[in-house]
Protein backbone atom coordinates (compact mmCIF):
# COMPACT_ATOMS: atom_id res chain seq x y z
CA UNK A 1 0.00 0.00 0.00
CA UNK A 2 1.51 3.47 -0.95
CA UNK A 3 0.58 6.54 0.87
CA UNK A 4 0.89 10.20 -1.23
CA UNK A 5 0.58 13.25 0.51
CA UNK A 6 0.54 17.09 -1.11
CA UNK A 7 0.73 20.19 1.52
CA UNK A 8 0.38 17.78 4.72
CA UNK A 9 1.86 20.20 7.56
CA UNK A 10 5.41 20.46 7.28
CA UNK A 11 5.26 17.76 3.93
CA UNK A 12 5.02 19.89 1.14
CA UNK A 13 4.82 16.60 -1.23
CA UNK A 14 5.90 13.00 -0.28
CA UNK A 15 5.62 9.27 -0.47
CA UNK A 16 5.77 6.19 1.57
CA UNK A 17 5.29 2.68 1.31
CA UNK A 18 4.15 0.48 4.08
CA UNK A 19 6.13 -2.36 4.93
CA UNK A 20 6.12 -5.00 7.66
CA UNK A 21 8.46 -2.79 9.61
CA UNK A 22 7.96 0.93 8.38
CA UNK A 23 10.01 3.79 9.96
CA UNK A 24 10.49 7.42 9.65
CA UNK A 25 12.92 9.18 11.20
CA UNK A 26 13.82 12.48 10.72
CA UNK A 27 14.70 16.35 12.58
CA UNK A 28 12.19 18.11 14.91
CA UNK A 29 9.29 19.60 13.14
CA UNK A 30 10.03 17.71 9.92
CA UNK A 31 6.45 16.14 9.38
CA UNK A 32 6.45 12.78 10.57
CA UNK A 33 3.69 13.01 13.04
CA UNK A 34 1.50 14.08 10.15
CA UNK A 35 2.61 11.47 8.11
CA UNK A 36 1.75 8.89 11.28
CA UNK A 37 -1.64 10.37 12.04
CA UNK A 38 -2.87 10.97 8.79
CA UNK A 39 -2.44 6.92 7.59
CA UNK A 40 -3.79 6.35 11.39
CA UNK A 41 -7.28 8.02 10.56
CA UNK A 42 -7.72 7.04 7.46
CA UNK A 43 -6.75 3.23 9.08
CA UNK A 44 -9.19 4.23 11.42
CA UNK A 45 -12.35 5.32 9.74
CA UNK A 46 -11.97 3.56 6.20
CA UNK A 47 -15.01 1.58 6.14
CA UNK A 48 -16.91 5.16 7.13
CA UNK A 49 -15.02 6.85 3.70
CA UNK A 50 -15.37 4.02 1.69
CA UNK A 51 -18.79 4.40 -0.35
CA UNK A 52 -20.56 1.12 -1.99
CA UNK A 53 -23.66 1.57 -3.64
CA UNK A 54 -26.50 -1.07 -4.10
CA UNK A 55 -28.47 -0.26 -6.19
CA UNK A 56 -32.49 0.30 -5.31
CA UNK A 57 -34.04 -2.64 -7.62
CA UNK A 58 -31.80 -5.32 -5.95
CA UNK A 59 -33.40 -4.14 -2.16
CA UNK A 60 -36.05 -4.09 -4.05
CA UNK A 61 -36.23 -7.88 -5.11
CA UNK A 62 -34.69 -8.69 -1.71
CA UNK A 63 -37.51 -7.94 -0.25
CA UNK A 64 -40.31 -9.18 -2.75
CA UNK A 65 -38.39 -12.34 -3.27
CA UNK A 66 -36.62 -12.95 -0.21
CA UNK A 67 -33.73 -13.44 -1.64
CA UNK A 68 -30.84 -11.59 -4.04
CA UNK A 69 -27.14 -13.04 -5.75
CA UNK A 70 -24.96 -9.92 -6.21
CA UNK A 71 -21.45 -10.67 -8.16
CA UNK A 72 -18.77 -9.31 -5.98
CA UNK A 73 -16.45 -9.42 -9.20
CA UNK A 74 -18.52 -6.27 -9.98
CA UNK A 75 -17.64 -4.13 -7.06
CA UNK A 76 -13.74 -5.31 -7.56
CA UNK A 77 -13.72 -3.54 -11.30
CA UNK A 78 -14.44 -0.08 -9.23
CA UNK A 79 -11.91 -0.48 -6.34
CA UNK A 80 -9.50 1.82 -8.12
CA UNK A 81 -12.79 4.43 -8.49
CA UNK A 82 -13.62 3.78 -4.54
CA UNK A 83 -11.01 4.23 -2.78
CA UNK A 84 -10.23 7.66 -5.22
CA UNK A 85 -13.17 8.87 -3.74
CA UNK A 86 -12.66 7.67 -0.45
CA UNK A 87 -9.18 9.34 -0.34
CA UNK A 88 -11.30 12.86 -1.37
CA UNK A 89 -13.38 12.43 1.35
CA UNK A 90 -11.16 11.63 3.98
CA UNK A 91 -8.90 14.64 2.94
CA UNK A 92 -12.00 16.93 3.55
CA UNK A 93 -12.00 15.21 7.40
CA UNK A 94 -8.17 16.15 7.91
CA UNK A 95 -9.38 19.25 10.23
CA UNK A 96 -10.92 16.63 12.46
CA UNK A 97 -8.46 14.18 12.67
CA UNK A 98 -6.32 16.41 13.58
CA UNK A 99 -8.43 18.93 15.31
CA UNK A 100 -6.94 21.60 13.56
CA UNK A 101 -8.39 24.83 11.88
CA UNK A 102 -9.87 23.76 8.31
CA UNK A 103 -7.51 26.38 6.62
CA UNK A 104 -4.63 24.28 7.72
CA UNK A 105 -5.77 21.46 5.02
CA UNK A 106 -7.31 24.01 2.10
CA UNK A 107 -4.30 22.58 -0.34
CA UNK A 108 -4.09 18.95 1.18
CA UNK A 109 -4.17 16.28 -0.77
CA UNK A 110 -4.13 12.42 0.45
CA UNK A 111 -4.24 9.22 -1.77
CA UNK A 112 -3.95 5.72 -1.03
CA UNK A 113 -3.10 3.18 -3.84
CA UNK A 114 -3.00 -0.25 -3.05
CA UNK A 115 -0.63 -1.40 -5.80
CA UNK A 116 -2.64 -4.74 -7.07
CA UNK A 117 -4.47 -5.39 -9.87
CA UNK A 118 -8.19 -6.17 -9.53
CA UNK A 119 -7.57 -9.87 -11.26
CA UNK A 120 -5.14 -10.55 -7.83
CA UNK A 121 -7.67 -9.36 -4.84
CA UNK A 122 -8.24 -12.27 -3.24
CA UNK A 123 -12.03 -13.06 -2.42
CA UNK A 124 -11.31 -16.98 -1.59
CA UNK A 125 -12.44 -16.27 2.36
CA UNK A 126 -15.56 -17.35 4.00
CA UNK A 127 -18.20 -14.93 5.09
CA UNK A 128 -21.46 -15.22 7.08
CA UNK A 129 -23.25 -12.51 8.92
CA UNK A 130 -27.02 -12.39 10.33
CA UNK A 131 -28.74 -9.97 11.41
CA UNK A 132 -31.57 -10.02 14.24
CA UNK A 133 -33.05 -7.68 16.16
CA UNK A 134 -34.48 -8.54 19.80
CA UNK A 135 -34.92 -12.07 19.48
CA UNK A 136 -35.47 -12.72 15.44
CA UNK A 137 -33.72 -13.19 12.79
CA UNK A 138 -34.46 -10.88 9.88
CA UNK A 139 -31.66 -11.80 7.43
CA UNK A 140 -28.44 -13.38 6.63
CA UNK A 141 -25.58 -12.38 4.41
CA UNK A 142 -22.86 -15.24 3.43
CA UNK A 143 -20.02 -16.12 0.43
CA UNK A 144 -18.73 -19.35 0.44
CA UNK A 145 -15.13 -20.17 -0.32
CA UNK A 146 -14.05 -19.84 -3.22
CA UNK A 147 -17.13 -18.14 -4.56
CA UNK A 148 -17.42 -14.39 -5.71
CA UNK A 149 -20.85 -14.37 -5.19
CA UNK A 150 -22.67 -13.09 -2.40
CA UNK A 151 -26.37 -13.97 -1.22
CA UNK A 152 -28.44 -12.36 0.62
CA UNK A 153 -31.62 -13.64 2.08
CA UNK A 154 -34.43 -12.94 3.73
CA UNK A 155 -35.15 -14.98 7.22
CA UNK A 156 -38.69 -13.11 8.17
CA UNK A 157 -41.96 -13.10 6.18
CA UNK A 158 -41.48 -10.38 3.56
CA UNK A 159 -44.37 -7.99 5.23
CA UNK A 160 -42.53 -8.41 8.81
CA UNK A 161 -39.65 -6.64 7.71
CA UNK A 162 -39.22 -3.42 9.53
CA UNK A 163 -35.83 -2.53 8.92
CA UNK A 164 -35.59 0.60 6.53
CA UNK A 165 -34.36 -0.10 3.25
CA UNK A 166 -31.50 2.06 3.63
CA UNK A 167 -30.18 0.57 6.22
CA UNK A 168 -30.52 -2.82 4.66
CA UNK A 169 -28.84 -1.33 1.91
CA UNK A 170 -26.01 -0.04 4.03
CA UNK A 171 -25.47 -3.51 5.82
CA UNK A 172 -24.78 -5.00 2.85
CA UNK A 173 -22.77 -2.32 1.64
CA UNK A 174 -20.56 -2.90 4.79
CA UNK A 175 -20.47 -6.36 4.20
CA UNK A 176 -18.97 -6.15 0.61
CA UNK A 177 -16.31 -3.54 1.68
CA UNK A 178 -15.39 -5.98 4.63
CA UNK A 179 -14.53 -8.73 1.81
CA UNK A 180 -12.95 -6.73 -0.52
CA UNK A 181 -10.69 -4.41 1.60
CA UNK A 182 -10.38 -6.04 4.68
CA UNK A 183 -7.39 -7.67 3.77
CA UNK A 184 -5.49 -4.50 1.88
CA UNK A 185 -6.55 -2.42 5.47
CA UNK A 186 -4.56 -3.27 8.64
CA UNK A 187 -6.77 -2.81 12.29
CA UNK A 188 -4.60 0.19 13.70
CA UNK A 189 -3.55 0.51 17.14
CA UNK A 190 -1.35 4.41 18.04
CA UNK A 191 0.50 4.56 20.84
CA UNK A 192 1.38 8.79 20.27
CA UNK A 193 3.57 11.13 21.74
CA UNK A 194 1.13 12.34 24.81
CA UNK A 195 0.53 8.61 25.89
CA UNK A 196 2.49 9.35 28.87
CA UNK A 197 0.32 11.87 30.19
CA UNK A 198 -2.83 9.88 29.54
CA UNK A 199 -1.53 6.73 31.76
CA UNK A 200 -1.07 9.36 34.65
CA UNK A 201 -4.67 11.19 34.53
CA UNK A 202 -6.55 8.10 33.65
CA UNK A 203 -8.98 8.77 36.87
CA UNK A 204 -9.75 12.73 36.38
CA UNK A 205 -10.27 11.58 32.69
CA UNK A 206 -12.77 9.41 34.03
CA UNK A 207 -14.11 11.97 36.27
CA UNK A 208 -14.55 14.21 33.55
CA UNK A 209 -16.73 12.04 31.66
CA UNK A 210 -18.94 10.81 34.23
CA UNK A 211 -19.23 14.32 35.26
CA UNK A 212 -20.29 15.52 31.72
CA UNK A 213 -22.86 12.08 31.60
CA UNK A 214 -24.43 13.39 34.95
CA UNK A 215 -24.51 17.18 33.09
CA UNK A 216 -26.47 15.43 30.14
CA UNK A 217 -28.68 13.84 32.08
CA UNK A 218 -29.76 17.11 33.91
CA UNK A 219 -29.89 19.14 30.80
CA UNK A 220 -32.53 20.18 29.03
CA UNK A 221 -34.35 17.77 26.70
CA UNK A 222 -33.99 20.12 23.32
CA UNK A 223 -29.96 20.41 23.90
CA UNK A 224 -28.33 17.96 21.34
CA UNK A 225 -26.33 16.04 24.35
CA UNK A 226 -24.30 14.21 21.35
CA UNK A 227 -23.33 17.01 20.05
CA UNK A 228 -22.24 18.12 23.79
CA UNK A 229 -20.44 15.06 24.29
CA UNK A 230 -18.33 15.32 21.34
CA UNK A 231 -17.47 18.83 21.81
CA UNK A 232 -15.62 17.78 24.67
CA UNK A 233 -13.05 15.91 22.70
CA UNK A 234 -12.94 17.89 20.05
CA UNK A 235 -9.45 19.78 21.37
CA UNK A 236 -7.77 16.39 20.72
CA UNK A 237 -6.33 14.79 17.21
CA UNK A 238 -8.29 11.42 16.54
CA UNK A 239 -4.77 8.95 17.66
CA UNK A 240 -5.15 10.97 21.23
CA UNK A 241 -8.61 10.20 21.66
CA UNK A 242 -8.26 6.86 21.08
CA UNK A 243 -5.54 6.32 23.12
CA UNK A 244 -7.56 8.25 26.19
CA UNK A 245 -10.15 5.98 25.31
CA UNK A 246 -7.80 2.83 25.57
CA UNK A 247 -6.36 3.79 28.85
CA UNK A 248 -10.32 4.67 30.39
CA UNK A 249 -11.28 1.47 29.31
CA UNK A 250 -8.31 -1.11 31.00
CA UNK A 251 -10.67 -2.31 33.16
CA UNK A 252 -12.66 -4.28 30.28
CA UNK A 253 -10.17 -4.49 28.01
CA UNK A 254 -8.36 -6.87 30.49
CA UNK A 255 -11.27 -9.51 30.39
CA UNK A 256 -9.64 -10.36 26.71
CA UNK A 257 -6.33 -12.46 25.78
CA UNK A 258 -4.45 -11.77 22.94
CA UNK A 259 -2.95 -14.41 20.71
CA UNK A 260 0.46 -13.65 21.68
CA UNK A 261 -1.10 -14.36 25.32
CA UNK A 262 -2.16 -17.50 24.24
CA UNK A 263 0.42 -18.28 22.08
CA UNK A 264 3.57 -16.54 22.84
CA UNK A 265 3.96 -15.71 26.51
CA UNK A 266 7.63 -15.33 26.06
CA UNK A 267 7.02 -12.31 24.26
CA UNK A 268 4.82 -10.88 27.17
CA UNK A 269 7.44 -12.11 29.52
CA UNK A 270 10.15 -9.83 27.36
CA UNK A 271 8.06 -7.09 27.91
CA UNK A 272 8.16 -7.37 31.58
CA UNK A 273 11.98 -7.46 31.80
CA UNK A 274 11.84 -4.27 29.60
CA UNK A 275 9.70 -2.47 32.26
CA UNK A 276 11.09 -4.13 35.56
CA UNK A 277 7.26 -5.50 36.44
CA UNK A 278 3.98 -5.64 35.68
CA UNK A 279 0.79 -3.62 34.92
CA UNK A 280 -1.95 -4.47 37.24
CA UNK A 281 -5.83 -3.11 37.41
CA UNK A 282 -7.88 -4.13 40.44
CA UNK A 283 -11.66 -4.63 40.53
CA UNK A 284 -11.89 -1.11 41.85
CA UNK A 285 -10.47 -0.17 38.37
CA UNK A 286 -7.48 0.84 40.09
CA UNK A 287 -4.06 1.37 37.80
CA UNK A 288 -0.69 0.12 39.47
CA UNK A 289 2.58 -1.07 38.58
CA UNK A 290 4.19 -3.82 40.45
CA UNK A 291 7.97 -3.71 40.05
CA UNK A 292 9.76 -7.08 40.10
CA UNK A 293 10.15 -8.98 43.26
CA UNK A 294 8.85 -6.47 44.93
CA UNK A 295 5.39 -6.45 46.65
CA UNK A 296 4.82 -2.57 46.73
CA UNK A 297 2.22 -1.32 44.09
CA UNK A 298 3.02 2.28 42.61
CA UNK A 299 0.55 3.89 41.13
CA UNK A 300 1.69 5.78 37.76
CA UNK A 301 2.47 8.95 38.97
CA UNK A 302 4.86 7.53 41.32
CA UNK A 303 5.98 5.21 38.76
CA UNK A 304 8.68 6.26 36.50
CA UNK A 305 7.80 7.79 33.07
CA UNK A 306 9.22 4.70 31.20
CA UNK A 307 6.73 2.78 32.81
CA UNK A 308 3.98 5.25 31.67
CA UNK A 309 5.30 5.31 28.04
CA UNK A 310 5.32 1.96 27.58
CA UNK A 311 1.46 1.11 29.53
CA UNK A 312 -0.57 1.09 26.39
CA UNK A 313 1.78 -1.20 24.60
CA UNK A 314 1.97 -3.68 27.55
CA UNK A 315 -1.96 -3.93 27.55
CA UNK A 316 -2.39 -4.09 23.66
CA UNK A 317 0.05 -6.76 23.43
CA UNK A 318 -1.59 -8.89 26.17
CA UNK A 319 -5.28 -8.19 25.77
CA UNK A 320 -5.21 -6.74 22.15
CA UNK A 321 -2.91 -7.73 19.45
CA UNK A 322 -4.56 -9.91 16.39
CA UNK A 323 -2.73 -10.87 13.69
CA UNK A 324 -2.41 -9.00 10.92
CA UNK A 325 -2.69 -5.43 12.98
CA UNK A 326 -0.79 -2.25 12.71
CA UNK A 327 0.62 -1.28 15.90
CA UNK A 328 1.99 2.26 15.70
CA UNK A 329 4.08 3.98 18.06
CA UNK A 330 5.02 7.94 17.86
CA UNK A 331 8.48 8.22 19.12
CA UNK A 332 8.86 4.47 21.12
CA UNK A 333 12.57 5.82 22.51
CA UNK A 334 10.44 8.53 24.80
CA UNK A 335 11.81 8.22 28.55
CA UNK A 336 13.85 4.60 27.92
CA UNK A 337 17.29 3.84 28.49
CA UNK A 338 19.59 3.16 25.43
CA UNK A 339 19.52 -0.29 26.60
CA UNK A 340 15.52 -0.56 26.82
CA UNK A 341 15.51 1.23 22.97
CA UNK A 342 17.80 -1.34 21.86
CA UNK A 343 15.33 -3.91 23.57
CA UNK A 344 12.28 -2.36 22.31
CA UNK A 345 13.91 -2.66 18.27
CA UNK A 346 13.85 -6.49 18.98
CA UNK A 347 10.32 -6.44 20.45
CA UNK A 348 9.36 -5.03 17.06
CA UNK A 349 11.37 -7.33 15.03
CA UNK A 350 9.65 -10.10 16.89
CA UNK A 351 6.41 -8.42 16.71
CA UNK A 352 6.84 -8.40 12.66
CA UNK A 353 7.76 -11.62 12.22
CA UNK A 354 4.59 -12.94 14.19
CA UNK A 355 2.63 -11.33 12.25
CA UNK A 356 1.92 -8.06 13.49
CA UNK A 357 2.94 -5.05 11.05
CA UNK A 358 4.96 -2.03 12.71
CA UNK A 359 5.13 1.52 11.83
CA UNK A 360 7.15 3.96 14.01
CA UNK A 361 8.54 7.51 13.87
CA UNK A 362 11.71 8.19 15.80
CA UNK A 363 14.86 9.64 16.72
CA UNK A 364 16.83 7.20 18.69
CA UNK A 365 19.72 5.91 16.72
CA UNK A 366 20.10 2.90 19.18
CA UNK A 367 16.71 1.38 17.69
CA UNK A 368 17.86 1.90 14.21
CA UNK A 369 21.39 0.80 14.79
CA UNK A 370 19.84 -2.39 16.91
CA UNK A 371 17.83 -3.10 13.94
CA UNK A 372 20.73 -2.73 11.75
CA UNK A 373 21.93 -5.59 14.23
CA UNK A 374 18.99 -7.85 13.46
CA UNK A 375 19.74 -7.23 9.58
CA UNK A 376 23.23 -7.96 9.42
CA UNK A 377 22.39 -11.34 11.54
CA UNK A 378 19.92 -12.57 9.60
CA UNK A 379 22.07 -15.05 7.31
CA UNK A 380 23.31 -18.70 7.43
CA UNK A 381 26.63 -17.83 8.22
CA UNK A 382 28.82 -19.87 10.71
CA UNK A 383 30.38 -16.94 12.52
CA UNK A 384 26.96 -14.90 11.89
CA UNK A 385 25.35 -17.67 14.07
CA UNK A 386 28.21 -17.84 16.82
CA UNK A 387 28.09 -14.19 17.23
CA UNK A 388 24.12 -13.77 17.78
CA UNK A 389 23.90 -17.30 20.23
CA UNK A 390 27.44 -15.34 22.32
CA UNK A 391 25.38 -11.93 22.11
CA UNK A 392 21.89 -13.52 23.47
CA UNK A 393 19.92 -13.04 20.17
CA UNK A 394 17.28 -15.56 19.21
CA UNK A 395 16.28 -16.89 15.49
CA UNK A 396 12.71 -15.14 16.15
CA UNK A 397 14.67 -11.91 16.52
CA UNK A 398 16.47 -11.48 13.25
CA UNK A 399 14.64 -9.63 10.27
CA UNK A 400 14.86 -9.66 6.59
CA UNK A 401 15.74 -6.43 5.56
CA UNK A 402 13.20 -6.75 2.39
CA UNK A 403 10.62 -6.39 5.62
CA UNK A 404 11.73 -3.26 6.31
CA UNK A 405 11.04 0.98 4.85
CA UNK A 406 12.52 3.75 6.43
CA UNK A 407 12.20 6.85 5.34
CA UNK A 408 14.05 10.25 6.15
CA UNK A 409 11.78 13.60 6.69
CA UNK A 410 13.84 16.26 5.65
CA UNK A 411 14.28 19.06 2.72
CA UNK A 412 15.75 17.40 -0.60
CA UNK A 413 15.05 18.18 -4.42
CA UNK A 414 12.09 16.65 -6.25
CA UNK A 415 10.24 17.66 -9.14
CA UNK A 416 6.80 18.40 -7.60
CA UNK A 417 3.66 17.40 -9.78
CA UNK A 418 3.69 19.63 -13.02
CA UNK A 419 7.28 20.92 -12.76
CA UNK A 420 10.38 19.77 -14.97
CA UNK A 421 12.98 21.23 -13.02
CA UNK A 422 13.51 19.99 -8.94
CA UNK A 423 12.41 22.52 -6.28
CA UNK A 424 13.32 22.20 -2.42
CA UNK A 425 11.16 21.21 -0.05
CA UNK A 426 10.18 19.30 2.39
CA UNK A 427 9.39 15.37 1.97
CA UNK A 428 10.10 11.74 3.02
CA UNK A 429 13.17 10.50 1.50
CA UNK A 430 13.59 6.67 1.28
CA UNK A 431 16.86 5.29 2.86
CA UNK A 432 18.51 2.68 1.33
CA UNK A 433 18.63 -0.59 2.93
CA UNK A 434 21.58 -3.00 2.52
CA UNK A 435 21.15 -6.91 3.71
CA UNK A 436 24.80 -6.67 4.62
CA UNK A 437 25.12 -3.22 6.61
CA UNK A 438 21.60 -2.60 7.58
CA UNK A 439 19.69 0.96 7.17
CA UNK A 440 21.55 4.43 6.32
CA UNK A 441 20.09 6.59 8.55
CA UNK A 442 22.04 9.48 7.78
CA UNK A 443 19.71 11.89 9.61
CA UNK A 444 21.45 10.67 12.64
CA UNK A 445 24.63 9.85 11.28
CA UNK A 446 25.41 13.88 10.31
CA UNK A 447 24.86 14.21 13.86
CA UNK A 448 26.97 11.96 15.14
CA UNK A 449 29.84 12.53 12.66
CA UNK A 450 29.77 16.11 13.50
CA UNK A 451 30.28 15.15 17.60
CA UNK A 452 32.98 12.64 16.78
CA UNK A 453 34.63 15.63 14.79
CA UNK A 454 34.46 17.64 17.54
CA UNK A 455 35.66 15.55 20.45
CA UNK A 456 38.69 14.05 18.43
CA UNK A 457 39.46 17.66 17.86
CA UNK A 458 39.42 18.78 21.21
CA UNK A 459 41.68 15.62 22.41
CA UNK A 460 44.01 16.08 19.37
CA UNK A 461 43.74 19.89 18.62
CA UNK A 462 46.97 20.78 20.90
CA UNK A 463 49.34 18.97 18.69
């Protein structure tokens, strides 16, 4: 899937391709956030942008026949069509996702192309949805395998059915987009830059809310209390809600495992050497952190901010993850040790390789370097193997550096759309990747070459 953005905050025209492990790295100010919330929302509210119409006659026969084939091959021709004006309308909800003055996004421009031709979308899986409401079933959508056609019937007596015909319409609208782009669209999960500050006022945030329910209740019956309700979120960009919404809700999203629960405690018990402890919520919805062998509980304002940085990854990857998500994290270096970054690159190596796609922005050149590690290691070479088992690096670790994109935010020539000759601005530069020596980050490495210049000329500069 490639990404192309025109005018996005500090982007003045770029491109990125998502990978299993995508990265962007970059100065201060230099438009990866945009970049990372801007794929986010559109991650976020696809299905919402996406527009699928049914035509009138085939409700219509649904409901004089009780029953209707519709050829998904059909909607596959248009995909190139939908999403084009899916991408238009999500560009027109920019202001919102980022809670930003509408002027800010007058020139924006976002596009999403998937890269595939229609003849390779695979439509081989299963589906079967019903619908009921109270305690009868009104109708049932399936596909077998293998089949591209999709059947809809009726389960009530024709003149029982209640349910408008727009919102049958819409149903199986849904359903179609859910076989079709399901599978091109990866579940997102953001762990942003203010996460810290959401693990520590988790209770006043729930204060807040309950106090503004109790407010709606009281209020007068002609205010619009959804519109009240939403106004009070409406400060925050969409990835900040969510992840206030994440951390509020702990207490039921704990009921759940994840499969790497299930499946790959090892992972989870990685996590807890990275964080010295454990995350704990008590029936009284009460947040603590346990430290290792230690029977104090801290609660996360006394805890350190490491431990607050890293909370909503700890409970998505025990009670969250599914396969096939997109966890992304907005700077993961905030608060850690060099040692914990370093530990955290291998987390997401893992994380890839199980399955789980990664997208980051950062500025730690101990991840990248790490990861340039997990490159270099990942070949059947004798001394390649002696040096990870003497190290402490497992097989699960390693990566294949075609799994990787990183991409550099900074100023560079490019000919913008329309233009023969290269203008400078700002955009996302892709950084070549080399099975041998890993990622040139050279955003960091200008830094670093400059300090090494400087310190050998201070030791050496009196001879």
């Amino acid at each position: 899937m490639k990404i192309k953005v025109k005018n996005l905050g500090a982007l003045r025209e770029a491109e990125f391709t998502l990978g299993d492990l995508t990265i962007i790295c970059g100065g201060n100010n230099t438009g990866k956030t945009y970049a990372t919330y801007a794929l986010f929302g559109f991650l976020y509210t696809w299905r919402r942008m996406l527009s699928i119409q049914i035509n009138n006659d085939k409700i219509e026969k649904l409901l004089a026949d009780g029953v209707i084939h519709l050829d998904i091959q059909e909607y596959v021709k248009k995909t190139e069509q939908i999403i084009t004006k899916a991408c238009h309308s999500y560009t027109q909800e920019l202001p919102k996702i980022f809670a930003a003055p509408t002027d800010k996004f007058k020139q924006t421009e976002f596009n999403i192309s998937l890269e595939i031709k229609n003849e390779n979308i695979n439509l081989a899986s299963k589906f079967d949805l019903t619908m009921r409401a109270a305690n009868a079933e009104l109708f049932s959508i399936t596909k077998s395998e293998e089949n591209t056609e999709l059947v809809v019937t009726l389960l009530v007596e024709k003149d029982k059915v209640k349910i408008p015909a727009e919102i049958i319409e819409r149903i199986i609208s849904d359903a179609i987009k859910d076989i079709i782009f399901d599978q091109f669209f990866p579940r997102p999960f953001i762990a942003s830059a203010e996460r810290t500050g959401a693990a520590i006022f988790r209770k006043e945030l729930n204060f807040a809310k309950n106090r503004l329910l109790e407010e709606m209740g009281q209020a007068d019956k002609n205010l619009d209390t959804m519109e009240l309700l939403l106004k009070e979120y409406d400060d925050y960009a969409l990835p900040i809600k969510t992840n206030v919404d994440f951390t509020r809700k702990l207490e039921t999203i704990i009921k759940k495992n994840s499969f790497i629960t299930d499946k790959y405690p090892d992972v989870l018990a990685d996590f807890t050497d990275i964080i010295g402890g454990e995350y704990t919520v008590t029936r009284n919805d009460e947040l603590y952190y346990v430290p290792k062998g230690k029977r104090v509980k801290l609660s996360m304002d006394e805890s350190s901010s490491a431990v607050r940085s890293l909370l909503d990854i700890g409970f998505y990857l025990r009670h969250e993850a599914q396969h096939g998500d997109l966890l992304m994290v907005d700077e993961p270096e905030l608060n850690l040790h060099p040692e914990n970054q370093r530990r955290v690159a291998r987390l997401f190596a893992r994380l890839v390789n199980l399955g789980i796609k990664v997208f980051i922005t950062t500025h730690s050149d101990y991840i990248i370097k790490e990861l340039n590690i997990l490159i270099m290691l990942n070949h059947d070479k004798l001394h390649l193997k002696r040096i990870a088992e003497q190290e402490g690096y497992r097989t699960e670790e390693l990566i294949a550096a075609e799994k990787i994109k990183v991409y550099i935010a900074e100023e560079a020539d490019i000919k913008l759309e329309g233009n023969t000759r290269k203008t400078k601005c700002q955009t996302l530069t892709p950084a070549d990747i080399n099975p041998e020596l890993g990622i040139e980050a050279r955003s960091f490495d200008t830094t670093i070459e400059t300090m090494n210049r400087i310190q050998e000329a201070i030791v050496w500069g009196e001879e």
